[in-house]
PDB file of N, CA and C in Angstrom:
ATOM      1  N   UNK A   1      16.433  -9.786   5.220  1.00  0.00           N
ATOM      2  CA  UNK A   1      16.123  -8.953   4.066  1.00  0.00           C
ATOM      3  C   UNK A   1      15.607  -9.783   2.895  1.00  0.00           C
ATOM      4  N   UNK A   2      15.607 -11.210   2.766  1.00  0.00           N
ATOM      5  CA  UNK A   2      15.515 -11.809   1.962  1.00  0.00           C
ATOM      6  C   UNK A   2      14.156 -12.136   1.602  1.00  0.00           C
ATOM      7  N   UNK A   3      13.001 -12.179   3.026  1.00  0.00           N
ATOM      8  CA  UNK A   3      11.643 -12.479   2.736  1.00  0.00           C
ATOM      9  C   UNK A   3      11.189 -11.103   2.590  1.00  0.00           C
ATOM     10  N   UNK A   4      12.108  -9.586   2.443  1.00  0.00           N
ATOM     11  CA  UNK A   4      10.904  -8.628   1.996  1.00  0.00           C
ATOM     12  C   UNK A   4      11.125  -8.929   0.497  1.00  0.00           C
ATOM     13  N   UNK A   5      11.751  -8.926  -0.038  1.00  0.00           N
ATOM     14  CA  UNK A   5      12.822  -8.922  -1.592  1.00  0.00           C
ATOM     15  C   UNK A   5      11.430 -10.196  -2.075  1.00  0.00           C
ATOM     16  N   UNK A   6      11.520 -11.321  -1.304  1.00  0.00           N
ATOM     17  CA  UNK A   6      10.287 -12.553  -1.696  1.00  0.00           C
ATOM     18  C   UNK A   6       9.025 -11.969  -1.780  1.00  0.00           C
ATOM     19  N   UNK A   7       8.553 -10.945  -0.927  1.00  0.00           N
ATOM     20  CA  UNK A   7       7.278 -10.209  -0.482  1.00  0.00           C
ATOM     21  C   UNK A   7       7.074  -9.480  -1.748  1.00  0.00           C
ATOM     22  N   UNK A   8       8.144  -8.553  -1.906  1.00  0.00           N
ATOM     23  CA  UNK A   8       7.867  -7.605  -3.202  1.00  0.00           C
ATOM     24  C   UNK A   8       8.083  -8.013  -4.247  1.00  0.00           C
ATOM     25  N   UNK A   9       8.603  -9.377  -4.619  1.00  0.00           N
ATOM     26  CA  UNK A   9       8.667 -10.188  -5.819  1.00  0.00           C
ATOM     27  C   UNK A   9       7.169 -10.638  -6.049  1.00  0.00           C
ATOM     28  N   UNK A  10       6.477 -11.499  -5.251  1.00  0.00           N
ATOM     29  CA  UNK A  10       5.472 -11.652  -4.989  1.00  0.00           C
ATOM     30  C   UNK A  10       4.103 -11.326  -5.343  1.00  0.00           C
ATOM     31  N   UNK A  11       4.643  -9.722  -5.165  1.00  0.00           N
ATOM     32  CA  UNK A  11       3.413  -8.474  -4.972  1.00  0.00           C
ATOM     33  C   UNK A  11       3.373  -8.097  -6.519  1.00  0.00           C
ATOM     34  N   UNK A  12       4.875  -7.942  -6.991  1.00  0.00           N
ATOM     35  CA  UNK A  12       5.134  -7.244  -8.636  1.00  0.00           C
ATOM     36  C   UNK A  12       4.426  -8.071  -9.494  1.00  0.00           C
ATOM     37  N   UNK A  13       4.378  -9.851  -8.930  1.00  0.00           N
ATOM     38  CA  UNK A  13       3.709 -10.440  -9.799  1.00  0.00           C
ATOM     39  C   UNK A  13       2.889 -10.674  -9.722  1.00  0.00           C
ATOM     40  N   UNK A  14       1.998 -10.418  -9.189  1.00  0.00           N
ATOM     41  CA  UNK A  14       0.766 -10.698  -8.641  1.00  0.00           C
ATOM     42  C   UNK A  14      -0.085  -9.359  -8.985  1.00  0.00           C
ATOM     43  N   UNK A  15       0.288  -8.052  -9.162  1.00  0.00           N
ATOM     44  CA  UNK A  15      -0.479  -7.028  -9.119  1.00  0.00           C
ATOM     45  C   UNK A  15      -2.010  -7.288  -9.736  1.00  0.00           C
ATOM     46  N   UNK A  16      -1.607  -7.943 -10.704  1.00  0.00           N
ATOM     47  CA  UNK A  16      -3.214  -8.210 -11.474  1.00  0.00           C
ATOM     48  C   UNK A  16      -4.145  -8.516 -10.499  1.00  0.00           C
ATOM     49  N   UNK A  17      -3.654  -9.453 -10.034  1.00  0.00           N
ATOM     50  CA  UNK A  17      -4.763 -10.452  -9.089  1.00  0.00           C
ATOM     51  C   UNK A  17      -5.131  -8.959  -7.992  1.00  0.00           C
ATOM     52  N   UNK A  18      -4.479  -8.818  -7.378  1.00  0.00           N
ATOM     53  CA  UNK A  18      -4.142  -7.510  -6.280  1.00  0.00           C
ATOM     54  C   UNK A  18      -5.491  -6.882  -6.305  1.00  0.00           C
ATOM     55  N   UNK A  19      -5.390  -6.309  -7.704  1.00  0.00           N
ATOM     56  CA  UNK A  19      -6.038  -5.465  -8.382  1.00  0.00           C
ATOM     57  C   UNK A  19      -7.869  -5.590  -8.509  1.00  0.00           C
ATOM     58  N   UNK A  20      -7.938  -6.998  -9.312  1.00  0.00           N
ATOM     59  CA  UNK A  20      -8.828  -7.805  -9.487  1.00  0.00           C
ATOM     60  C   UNK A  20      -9.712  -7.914  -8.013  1.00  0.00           C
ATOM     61  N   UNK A  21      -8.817  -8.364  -6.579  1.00  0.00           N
ATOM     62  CA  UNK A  21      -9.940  -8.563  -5.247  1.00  0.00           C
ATOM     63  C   UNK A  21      -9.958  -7.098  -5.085  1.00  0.00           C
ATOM     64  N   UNK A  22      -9.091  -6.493  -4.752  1.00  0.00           N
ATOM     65  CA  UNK A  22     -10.236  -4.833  -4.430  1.00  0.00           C
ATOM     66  C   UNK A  22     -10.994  -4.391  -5.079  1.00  0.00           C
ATOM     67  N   UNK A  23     -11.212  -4.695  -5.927  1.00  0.00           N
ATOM     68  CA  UNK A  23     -12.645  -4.751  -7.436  1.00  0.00           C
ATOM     69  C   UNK A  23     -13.531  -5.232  -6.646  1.00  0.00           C
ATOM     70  N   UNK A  24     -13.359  -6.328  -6.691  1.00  0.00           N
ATOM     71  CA  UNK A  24     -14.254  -7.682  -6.125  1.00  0.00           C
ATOM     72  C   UNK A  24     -14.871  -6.978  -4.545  1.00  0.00           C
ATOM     73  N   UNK A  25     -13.617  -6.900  -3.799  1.00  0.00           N
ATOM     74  CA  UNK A  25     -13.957  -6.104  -2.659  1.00  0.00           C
ATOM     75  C   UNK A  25     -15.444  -5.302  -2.470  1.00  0.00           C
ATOM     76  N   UNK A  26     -14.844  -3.940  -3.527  1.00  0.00           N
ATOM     77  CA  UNK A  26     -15.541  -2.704  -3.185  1.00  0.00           C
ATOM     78  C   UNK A  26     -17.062  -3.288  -4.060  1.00  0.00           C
ATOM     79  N   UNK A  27     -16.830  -3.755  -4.922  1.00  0.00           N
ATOM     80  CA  UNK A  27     -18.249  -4.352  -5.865  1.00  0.00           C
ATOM     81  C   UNK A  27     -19.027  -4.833  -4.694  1.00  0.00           C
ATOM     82  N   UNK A  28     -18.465  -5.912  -4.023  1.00  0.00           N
ATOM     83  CA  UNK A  28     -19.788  -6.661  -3.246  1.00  0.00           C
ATOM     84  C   UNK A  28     -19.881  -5.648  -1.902  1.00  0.00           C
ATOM     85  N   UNK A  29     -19.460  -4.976  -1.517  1.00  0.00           N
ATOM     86  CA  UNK A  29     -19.441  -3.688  -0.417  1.00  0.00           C
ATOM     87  C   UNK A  29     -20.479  -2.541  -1.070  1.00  0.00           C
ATOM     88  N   UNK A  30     -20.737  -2.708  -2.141  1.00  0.00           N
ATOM     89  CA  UNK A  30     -21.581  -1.373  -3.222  1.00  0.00           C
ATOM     90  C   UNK A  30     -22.791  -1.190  -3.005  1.00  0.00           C
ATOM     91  N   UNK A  31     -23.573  -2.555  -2.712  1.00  0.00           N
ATOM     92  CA  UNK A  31     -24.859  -2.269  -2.090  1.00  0.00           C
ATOM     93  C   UNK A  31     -25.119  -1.751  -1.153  1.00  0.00           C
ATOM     94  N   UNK A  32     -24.376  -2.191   0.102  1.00  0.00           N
ATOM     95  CA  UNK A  32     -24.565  -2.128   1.467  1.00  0.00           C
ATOM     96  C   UNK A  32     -24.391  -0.410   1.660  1.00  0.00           C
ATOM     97  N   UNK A  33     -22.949   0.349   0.895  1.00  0.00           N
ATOM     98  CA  UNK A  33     -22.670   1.153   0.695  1.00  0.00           C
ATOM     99  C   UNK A  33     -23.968   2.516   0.663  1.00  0.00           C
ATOM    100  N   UNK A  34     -24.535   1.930  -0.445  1.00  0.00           N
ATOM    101  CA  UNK A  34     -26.026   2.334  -1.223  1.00  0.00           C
ATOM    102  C   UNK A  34     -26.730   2.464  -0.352  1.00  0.00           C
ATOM    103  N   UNK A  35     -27.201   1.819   0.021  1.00  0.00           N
ATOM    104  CA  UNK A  35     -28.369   1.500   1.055  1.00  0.00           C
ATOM    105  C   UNK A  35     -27.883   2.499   2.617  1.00  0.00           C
ATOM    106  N   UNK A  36     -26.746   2.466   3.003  1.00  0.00           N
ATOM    107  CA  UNK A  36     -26.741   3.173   3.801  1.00  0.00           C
ATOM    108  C   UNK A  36     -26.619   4.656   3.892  1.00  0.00           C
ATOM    109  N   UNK A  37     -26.015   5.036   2.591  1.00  0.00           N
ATOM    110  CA  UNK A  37     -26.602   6.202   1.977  1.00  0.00           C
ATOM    111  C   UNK A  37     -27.441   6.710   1.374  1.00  0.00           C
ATOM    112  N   UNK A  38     -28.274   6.350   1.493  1.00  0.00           N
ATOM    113  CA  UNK A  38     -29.867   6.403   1.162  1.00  0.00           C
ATOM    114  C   UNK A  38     -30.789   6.549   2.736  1.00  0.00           C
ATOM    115  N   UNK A  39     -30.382   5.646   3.563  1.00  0.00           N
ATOM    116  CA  UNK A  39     -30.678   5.651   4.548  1.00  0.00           C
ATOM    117  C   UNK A  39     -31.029   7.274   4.898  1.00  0.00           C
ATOM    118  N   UNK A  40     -29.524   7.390   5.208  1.00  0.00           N
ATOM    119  CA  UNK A  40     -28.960   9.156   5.544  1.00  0.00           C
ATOM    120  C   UNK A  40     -29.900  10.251   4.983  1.00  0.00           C
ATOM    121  N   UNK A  41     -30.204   9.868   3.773  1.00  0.00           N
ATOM    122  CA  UNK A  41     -30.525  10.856   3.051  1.00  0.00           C
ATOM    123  C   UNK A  41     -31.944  10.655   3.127  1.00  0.00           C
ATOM    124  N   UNK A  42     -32.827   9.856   3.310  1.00  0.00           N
ATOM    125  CA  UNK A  42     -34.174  10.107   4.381  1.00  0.00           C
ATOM    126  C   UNK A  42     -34.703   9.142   2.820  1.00  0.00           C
ATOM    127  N   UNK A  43     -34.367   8.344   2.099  1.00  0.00           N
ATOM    128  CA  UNK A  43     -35.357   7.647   1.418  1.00  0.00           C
ATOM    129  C   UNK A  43     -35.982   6.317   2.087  1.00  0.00           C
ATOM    130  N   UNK A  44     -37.116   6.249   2.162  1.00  0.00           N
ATOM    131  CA  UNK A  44     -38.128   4.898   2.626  1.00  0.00           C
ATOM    132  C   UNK A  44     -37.336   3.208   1.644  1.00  0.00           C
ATOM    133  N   UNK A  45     -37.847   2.387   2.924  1.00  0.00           N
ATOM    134  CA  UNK A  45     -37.401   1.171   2.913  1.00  0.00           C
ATOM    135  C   UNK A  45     -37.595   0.651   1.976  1.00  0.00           C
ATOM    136  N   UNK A  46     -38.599   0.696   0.951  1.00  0.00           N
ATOM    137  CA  UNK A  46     -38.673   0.120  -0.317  1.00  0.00           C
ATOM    138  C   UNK A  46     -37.668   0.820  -1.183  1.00  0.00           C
ATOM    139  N   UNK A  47     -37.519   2.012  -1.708  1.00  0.00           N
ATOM    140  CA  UNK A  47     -36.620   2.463  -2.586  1.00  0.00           C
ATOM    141  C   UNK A  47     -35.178   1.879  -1.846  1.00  0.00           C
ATOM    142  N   UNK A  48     -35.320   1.995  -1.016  1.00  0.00           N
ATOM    143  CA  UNK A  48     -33.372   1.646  -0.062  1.00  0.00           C
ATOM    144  C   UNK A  48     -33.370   0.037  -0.998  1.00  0.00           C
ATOM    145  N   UNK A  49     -34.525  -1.105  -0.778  1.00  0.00           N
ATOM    146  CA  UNK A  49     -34.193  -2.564  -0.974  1.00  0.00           C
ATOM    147  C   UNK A  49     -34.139  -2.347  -2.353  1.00  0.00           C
ATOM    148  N   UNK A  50     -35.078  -1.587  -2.945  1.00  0.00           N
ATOM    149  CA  UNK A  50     -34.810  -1.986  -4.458  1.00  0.00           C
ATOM    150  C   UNK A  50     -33.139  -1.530  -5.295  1.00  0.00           C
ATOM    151  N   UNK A  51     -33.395  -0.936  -4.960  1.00  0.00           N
ATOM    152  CA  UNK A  51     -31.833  -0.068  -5.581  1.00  0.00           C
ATOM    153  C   UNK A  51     -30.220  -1.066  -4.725  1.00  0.00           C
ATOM    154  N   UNK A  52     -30.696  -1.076  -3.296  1.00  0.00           N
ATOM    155  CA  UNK A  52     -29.477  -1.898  -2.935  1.00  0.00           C
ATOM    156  C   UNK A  52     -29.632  -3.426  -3.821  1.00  0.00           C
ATOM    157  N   UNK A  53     -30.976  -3.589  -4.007  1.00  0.00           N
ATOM    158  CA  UNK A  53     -30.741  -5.145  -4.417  1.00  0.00           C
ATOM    159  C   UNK A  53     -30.036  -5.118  -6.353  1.00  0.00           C
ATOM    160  N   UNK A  54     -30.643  -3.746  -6.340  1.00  0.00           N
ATOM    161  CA  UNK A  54     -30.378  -3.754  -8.344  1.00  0.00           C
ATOM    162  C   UNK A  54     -28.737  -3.361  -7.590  1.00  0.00           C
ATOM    163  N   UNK A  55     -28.295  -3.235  -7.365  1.00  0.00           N
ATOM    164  CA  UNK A  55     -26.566  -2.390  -7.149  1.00  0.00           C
ATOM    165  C   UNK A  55     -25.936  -3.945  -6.573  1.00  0.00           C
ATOM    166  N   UNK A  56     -26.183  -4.644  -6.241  1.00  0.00           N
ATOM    167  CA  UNK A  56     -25.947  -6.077  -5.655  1.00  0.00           C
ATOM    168  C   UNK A  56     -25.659  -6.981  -7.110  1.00  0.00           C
ATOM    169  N   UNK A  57     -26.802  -7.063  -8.130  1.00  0.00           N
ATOM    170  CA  UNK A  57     -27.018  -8.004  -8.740  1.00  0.00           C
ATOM    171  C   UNK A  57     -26.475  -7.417 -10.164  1.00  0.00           C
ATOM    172  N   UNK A  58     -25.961  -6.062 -10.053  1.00  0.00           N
ATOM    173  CA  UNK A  58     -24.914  -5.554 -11.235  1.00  0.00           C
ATOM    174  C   UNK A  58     -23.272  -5.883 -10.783  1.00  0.00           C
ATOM    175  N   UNK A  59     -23.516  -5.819  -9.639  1.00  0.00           N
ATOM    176  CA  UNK A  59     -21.930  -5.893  -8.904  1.00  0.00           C
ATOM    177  C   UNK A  59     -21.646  -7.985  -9.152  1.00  0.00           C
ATOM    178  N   UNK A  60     -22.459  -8.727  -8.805  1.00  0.00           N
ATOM    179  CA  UNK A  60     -22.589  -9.798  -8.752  1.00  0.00           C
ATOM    180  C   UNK A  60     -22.067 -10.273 -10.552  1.00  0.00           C
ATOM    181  N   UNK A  61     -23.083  -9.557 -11.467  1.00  0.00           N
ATOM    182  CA  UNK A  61     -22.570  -9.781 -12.770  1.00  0.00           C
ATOM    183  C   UNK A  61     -21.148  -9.373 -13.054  1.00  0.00           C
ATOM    184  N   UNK A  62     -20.504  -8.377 -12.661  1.00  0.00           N
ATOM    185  CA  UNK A  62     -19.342  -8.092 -12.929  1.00  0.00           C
ATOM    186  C   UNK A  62     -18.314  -8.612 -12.443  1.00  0.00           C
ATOM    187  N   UNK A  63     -18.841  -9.145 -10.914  1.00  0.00           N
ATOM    188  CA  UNK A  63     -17.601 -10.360 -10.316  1.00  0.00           C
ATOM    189  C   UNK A  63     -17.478 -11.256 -11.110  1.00  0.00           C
ATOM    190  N   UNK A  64     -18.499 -11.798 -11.839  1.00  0.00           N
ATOM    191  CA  UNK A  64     -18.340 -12.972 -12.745  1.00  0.00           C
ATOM    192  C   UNK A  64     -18.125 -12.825 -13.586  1.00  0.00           C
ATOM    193  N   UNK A  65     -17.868 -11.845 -14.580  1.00  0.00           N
ATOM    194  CA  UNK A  65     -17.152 -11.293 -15.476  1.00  0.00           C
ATOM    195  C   UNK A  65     -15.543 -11.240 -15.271  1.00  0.00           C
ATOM    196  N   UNK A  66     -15.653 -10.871 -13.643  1.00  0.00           N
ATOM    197  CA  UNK A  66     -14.015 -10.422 -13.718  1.00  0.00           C
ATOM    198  C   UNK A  66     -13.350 -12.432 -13.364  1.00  0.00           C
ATOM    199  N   UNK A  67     -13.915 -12.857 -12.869  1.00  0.00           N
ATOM    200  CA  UNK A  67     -13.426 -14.218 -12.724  1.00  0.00           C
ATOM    201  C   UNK A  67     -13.769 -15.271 -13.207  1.00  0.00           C
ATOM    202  N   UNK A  68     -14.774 -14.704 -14.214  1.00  0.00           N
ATOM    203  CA  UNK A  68     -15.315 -16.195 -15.278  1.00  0.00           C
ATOM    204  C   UNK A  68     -13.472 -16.944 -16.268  1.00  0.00           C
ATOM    205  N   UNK A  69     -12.767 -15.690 -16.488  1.00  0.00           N
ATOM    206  CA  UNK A  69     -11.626 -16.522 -17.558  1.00  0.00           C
ATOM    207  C   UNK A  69     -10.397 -17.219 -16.548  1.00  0.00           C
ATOM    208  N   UNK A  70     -10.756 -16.889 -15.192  1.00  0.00           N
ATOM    209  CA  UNK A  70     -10.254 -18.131 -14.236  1.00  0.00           C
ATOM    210  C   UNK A  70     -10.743 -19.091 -14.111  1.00  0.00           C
ATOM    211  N   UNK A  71     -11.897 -19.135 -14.218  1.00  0.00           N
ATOM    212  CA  UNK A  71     -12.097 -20.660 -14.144  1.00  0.00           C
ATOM    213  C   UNK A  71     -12.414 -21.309 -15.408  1.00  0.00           C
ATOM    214  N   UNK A  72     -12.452 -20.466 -16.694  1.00  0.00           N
ATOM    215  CA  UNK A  72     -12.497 -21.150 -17.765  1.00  0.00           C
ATOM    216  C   UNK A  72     -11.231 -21.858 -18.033  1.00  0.00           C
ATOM    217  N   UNK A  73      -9.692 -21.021 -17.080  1.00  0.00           N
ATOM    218  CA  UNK A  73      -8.562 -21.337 -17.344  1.00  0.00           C
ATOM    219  C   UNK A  73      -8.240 -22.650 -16.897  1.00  0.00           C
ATOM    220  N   UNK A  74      -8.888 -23.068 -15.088  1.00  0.00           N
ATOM    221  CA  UNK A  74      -8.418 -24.406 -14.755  1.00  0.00           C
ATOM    222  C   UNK A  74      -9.450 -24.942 -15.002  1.00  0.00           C
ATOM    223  N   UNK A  75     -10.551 -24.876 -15.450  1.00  0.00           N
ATOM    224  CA  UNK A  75     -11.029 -26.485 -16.423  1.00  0.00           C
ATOM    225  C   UNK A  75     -10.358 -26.718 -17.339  1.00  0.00           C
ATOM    226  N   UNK A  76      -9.907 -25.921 -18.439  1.00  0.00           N
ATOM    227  CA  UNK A  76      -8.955 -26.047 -19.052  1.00  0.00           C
ATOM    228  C   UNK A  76      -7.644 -27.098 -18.772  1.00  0.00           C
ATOM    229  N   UNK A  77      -7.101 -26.860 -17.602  1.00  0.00           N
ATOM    230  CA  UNK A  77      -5.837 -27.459 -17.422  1.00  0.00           C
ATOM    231  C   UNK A  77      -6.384 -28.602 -16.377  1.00  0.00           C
ATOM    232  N   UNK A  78      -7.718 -28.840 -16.070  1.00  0.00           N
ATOM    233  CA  UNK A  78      -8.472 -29.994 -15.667  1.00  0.00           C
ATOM    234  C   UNK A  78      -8.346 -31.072 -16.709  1.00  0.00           C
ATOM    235  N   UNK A  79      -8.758 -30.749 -18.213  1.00  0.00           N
ATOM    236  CA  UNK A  79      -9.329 -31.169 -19.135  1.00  0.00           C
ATOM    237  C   UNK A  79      -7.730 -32.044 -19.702  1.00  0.00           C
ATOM    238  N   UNK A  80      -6.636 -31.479 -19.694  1.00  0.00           N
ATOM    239  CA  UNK A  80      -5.811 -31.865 -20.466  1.00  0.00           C
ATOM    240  C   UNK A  80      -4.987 -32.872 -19.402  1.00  0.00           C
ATOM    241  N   UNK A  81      -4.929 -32.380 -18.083  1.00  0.00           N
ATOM    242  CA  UNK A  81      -4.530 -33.452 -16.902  1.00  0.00           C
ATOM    243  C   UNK A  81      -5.508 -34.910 -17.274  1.00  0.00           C
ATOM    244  N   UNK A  82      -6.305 -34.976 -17.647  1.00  0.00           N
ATOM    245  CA  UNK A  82      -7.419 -35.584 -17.872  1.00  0.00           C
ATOM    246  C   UNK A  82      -6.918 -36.671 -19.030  1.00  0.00           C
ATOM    247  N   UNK A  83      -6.920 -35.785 -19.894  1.00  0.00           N
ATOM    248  CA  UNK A  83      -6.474 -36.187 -21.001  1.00  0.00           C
ATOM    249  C   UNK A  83      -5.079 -37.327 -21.051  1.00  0.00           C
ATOM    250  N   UNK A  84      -3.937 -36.352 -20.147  1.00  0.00           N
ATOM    251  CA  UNK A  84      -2.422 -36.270 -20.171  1.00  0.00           C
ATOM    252  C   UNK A  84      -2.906 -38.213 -19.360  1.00  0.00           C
ATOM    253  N   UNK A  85      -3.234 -38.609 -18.278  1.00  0.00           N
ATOM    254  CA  UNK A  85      -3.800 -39.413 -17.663  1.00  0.00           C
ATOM    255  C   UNK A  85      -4.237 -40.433 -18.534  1.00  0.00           C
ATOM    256  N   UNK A  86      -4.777 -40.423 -18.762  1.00  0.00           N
ATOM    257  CA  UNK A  86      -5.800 -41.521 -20.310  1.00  0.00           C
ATOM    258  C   UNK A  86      -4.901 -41.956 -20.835  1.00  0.00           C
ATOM    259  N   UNK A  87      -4.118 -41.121 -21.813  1.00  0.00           N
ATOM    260  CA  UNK A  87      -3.008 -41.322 -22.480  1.00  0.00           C
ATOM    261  C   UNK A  87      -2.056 -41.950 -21.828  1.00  0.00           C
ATOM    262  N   UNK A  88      -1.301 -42.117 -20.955  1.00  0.00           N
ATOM    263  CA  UNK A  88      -0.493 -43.051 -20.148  1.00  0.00           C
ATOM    264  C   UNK A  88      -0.771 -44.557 -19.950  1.00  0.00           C
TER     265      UNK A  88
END
């Protein structure tokens, strides 16, 4: 019983992140999504590439939106390890 109690400790703290990849997930899945519903719906191969590629390269900006202040965070703690180092 002890590694579900670890599992759902885990999960409670983590929800953000959780949260954050099924974003990430369904974002980069959005084009393909697009495009194959378009397919269905009888539009020609140029409108399908353009629109899947514009639905790609909005989804692409927003992944990096959602994970640019992660990695601003460990350069951050790059920078001061860095630092912390020197100083010794």
């Amino acid at each position: 019983m002890s590694w579900i109690n670890t599992i759902l400790n885990y999960v409670k703290k983590n929800t953000g992140l959780i949260v954050k990849a099924l974003i990430i997930f369904a974002l980069s899945n959005s084009g393909l999504l697009i495009a194959i519903s378009f397919r269905y719906s009888g539009y020609n191969g140029t409108v399908i590439a353009s629109i899947g590629i514009l639905i790609e390269v909005i989804a692409l900006i927003l992944c990096f939106l959602l994970l640019y202040p992660n990695v601003r965070e460990s350069k951050r703690k790059q920078r001061e390890n860095i630092q912390k180092k020197t100083l010794k």
